[in-house]
Each structure stands twice: as structure tokens, then as C-alpha cells.
N, C-alpha and C. Protein backbone atom coordinates (compact mmCIF):
# COMPACT_ATOMS: atom_id res chain seq x y z
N UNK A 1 -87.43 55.00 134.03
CA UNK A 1 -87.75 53.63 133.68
C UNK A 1 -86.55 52.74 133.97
N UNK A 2 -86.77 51.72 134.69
CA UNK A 2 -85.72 50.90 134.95
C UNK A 2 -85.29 49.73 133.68
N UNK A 3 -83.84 49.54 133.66
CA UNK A 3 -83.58 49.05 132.26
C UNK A 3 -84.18 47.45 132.64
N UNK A 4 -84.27 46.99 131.53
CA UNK A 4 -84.85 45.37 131.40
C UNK A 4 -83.62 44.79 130.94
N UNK A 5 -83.42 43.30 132.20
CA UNK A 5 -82.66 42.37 131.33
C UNK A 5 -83.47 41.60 131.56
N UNK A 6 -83.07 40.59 130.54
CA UNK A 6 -83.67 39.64 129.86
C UNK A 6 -83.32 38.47 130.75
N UNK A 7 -83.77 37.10 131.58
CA UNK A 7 -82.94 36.07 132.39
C UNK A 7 -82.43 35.22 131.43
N UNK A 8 -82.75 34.81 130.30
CA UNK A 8 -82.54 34.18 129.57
C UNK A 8 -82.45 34.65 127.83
N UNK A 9 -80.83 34.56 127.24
CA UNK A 9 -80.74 35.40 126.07
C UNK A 9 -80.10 34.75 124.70
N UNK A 10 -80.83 34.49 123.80
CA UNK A 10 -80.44 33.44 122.61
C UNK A 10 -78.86 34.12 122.26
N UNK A 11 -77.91 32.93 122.24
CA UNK A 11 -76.74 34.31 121.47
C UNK A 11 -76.06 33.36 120.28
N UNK A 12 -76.44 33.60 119.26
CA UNK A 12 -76.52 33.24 117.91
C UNK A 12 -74.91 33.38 117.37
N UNK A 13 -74.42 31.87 116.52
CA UNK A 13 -73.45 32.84 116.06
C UNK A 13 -73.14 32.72 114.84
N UNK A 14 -72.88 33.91 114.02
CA UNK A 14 -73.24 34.13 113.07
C UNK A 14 -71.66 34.47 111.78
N UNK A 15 -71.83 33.89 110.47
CA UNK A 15 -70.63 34.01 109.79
C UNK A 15 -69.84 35.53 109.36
N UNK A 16 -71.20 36.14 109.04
CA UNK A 16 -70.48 37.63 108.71
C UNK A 16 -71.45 38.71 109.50
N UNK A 17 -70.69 38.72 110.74
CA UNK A 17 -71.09 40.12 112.19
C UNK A 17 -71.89 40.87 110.99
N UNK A 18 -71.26 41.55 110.53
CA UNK A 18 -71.23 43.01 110.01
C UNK A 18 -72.97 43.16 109.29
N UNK A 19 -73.35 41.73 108.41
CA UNK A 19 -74.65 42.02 107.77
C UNK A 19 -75.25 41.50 108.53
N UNK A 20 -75.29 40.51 109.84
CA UNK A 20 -76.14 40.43 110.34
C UNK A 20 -76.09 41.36 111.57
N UNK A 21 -75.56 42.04 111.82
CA UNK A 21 -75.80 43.40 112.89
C UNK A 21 -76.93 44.49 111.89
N UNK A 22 -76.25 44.16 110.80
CA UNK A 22 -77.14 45.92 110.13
C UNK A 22 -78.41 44.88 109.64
N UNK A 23 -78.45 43.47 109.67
CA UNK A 23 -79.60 43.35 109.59
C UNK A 23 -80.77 43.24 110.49
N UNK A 24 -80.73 43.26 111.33
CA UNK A 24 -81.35 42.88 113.07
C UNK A 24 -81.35 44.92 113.34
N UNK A 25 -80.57 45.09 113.27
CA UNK A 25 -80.50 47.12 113.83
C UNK A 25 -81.22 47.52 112.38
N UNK A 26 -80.84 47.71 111.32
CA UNK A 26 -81.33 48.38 110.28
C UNK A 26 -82.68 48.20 109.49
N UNK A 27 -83.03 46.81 109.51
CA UNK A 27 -84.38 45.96 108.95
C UNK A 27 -85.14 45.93 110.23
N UNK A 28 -85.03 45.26 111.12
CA UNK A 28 -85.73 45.01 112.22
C UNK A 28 -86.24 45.75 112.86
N UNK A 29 -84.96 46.50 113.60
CA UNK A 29 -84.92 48.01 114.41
C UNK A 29 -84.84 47.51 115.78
N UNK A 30 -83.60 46.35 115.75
CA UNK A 30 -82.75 46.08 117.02
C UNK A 30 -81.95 47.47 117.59
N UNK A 31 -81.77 47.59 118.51
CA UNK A 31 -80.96 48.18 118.81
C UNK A 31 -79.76 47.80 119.66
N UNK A 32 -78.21 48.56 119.66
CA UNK A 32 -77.16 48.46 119.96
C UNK A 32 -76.83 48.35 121.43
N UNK A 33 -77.23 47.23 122.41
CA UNK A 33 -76.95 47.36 124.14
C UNK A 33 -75.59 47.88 124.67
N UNK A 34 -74.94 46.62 123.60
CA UNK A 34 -73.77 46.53 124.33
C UNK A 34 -73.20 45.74 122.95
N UNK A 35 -71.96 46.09 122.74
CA UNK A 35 -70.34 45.67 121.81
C UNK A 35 -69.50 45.88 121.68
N UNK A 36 -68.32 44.67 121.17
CA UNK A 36 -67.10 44.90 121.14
C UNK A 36 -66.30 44.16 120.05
N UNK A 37 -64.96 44.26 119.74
CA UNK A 37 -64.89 43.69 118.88
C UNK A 37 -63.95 42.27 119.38
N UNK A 38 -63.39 41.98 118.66
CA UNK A 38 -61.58 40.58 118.85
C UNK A 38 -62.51 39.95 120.12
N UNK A 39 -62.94 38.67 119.98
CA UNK A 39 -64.01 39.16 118.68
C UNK A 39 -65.07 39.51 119.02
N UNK A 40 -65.60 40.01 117.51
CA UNK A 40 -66.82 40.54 117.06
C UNK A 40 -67.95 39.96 118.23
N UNK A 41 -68.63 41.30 118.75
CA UNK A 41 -70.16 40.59 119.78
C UNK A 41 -71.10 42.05 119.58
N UNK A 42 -71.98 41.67 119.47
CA UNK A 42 -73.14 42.57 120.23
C UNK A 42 -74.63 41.89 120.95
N UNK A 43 -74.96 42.86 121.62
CA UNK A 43 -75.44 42.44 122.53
C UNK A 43 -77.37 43.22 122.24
N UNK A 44 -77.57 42.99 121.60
CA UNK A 44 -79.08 43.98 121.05
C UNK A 44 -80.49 43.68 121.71
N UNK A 45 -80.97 44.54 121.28
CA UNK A 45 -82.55 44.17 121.90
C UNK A 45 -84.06 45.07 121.25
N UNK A 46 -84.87 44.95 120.78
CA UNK A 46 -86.00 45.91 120.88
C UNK A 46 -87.11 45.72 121.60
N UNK A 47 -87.41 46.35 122.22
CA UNK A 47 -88.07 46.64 123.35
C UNK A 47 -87.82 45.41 124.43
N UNK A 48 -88.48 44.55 124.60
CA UNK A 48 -88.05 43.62 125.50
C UNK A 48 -87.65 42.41 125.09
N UNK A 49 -87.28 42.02 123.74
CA UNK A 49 -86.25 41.06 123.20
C UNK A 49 -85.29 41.31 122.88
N UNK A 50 -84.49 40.75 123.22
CA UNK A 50 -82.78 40.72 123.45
C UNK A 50 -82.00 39.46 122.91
N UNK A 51 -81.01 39.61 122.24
CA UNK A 51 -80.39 39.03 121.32
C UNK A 51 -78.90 38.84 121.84
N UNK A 52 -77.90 37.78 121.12
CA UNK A 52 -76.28 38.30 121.23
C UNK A 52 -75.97 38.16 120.00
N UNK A 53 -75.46 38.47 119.45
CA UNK A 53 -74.63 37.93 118.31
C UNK A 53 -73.26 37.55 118.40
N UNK A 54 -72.76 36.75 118.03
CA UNK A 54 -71.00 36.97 118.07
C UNK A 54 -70.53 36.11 116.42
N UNK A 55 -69.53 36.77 116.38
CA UNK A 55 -68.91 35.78 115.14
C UNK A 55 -68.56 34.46 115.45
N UNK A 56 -68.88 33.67 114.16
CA UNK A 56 -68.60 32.41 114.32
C UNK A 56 -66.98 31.77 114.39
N UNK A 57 -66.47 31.17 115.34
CA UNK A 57 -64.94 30.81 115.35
C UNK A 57 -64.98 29.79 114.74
N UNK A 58 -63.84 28.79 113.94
CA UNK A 58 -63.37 27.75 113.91
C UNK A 58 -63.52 27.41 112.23
């Protein structure tokens, strides 16, 4: 199966990474594409919606 990207991908940013990663992966049942940290990103998706997250700066 060939992987799916998405052309166009909401990337949200959010105050505390940490509960909104385990909330999107753990409640939802996003899963983990792509992340890293300094800073904080991930890159998620389930089945063919796809997400970013990153922490909020400033």
C-alpha cells in the first residue's frame, strides 16, 4: 500500500504538546507519523487525516 500524504495539513499549535499528543493518539487513535522535539512537533494522522501539532512559542 502506498503511504498517503495529505496536500493540505492543519498544524495546530498547542500550549501543553504532551496532553494534547496523548490526547489525539490515546482518545482518538491518531497515530505517531513523524516527531521531534526543541521544539516540540508531531506530525499524526488516522487513516487519511493528518494533523501537526507543535508547541506554542511566545
Amino acid at each position: 500500500m502506498e503511504e498517503y500524504w495529505n496536500p493540505m495539513v492543519p498544524e495546530l499549535s498547542v500550549s501543553d504538546f504532551s496532553k494534547s499528543l496523548n490526547f489525539y493518539c490515546e482518545i482518538l487513535g491518531f497515530k505517531v507519523r513523524s516527531q521531534r522535539t526543541k521544539p516540540d512537533f508531531a506530525y499524526i494522522e488516522f487513516e487519511q487525516v493528518q494533523i501537526m501539532l507543535e508547541i506554542a512559542v511566545g
